[in-house]
C-alpha atoms as a PDB file:
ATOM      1  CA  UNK A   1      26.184 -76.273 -82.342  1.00  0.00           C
ATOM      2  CA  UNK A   2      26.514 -74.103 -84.583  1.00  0.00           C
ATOM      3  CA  UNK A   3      28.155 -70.305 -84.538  1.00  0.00           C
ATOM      4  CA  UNK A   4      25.872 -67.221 -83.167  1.00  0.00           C
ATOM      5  CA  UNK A   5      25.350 -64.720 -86.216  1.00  0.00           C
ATOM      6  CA  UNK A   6      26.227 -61.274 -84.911  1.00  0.00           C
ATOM      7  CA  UNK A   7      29.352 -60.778 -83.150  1.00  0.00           C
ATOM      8  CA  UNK A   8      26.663 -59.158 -80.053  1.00  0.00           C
ATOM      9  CA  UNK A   9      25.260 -62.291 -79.611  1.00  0.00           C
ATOM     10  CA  UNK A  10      28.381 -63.842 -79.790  1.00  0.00           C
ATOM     11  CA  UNK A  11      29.717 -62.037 -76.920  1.00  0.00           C
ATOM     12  CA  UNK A  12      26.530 -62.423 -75.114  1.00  0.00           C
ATOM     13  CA  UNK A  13      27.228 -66.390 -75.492  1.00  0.00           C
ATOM     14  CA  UNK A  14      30.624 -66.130 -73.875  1.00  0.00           C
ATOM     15  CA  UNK A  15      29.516 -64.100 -71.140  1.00  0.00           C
ATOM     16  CA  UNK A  16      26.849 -66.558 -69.897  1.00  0.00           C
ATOM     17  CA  UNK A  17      28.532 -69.807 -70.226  1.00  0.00           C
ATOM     18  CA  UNK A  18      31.461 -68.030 -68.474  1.00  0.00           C
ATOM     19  CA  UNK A  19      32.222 -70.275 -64.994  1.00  0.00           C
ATOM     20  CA  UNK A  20      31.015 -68.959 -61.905  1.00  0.00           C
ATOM     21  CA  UNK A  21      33.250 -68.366 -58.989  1.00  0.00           C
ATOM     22  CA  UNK A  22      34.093 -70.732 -56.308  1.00  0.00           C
ATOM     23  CA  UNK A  23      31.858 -69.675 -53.238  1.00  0.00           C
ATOM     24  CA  UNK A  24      33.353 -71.184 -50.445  1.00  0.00           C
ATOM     25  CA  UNK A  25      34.201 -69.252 -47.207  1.00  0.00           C
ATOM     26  CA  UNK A  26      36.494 -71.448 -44.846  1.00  0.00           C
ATOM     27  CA  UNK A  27      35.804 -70.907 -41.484  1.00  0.00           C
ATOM     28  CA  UNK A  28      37.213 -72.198 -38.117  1.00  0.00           C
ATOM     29  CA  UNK A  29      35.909 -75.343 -36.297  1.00  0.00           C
ATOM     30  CA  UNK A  30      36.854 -73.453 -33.210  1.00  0.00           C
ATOM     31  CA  UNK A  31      34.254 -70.043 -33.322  1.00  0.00           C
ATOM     32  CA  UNK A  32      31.719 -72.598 -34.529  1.00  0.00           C
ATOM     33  CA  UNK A  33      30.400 -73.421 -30.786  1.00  0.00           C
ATOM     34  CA  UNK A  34      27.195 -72.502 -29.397  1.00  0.00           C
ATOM     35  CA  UNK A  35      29.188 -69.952 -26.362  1.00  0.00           C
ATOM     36  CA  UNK A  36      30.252 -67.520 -29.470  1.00  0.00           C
ATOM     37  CA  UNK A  37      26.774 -65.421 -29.856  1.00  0.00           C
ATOM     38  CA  UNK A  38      28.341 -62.823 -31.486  1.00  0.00           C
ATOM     39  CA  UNK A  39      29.657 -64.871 -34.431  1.00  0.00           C
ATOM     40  CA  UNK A  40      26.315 -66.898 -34.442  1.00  0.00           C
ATOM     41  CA  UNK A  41      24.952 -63.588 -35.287  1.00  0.00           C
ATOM     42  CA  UNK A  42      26.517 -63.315 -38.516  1.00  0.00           C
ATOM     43  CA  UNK A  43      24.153 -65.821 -39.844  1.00  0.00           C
ATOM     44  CA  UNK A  44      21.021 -65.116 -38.544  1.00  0.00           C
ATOM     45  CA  UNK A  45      18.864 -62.103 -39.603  1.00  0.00           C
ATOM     46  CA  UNK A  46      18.031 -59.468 -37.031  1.00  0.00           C
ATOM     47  CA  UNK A  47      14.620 -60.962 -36.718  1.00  0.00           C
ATOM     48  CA  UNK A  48      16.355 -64.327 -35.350  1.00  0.00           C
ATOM     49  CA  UNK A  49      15.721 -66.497 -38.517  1.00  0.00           C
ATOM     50  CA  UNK A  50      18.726 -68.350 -39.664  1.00  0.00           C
ATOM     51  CA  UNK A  51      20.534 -67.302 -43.079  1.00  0.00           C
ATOM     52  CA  UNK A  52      20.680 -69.556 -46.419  1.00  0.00           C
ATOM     53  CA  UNK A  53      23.799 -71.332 -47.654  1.00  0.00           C
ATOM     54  CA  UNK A  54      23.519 -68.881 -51.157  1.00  0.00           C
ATOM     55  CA  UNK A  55      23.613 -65.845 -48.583  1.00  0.00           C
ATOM     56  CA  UNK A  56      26.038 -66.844 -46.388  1.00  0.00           C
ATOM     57  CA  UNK A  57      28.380 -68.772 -48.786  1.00  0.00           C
ATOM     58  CA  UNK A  58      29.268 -71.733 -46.738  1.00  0.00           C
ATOM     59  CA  UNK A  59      29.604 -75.509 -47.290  1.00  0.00           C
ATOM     60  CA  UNK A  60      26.812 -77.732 -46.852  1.00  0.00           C
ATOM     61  CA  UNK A  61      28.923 -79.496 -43.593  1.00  0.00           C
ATOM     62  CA  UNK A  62      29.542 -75.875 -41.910  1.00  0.00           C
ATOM     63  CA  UNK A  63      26.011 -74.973 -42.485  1.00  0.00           C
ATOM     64  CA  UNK A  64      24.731 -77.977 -40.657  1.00  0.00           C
ATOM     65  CA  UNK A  65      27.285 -77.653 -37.815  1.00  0.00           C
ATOM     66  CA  UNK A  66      26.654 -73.347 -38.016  1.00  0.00           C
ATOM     67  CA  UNK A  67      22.548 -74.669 -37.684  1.00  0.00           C
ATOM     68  CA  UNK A  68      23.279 -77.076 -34.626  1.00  0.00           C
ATOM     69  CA  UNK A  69      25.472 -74.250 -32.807  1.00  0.00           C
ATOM     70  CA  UNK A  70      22.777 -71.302 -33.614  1.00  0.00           C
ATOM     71  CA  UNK A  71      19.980 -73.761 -32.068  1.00  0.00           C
ATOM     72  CA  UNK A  72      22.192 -75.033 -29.391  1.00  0.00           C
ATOM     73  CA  UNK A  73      22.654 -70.701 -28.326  1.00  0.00           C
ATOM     74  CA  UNK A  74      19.007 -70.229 -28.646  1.00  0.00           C
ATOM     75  CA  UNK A  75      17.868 -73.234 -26.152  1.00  0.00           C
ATOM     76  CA  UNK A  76      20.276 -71.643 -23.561  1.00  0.00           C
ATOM     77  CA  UNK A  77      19.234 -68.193 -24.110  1.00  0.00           C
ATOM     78  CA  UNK A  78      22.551 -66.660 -25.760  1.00  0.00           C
ATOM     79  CA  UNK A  79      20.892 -65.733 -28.803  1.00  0.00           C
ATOM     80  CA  UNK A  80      17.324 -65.049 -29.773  1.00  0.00           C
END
């Protein structure tokens, strides 16, 4: 490849083949259960509708179990 011709575009180059950061949120197995509404709540919007993995910034295992739980509170009427 070869080298950019002005030093802007140089910078530009560096700036977006820069790394992104590491997303992950670690959260405890233990507040992921269906009897914790108020957690539940911190990934659902205030219409009910459950958030995204890019919003909420979670692994793909924790947003499965964090999915379960949510439904699992909404068939016993702790969250809407």
């Amino acid at each position: 490849m070869s080298e950019p011709k002005t030093i802007e575009r140089r910078i530009a180059l560096r700036v977006h083949n820069r790394k992104s950061p590491r997303r992950r949120i670690n959260l405890p197995a233990e507040q992921i259960v269906y009897t914790n509404p108020e957690f539940l709540a911190q990934f659902t919007t205030p219409t009910g509708r459950i958030l995204p993995r890019r919003v909420t910034r979670v692994s793909a295992k924790v947003h499965r179990q964090i999915t379960r739980e949510i439904k699992r509170a909404r068939a016993v009427n702790l969250l809407k």
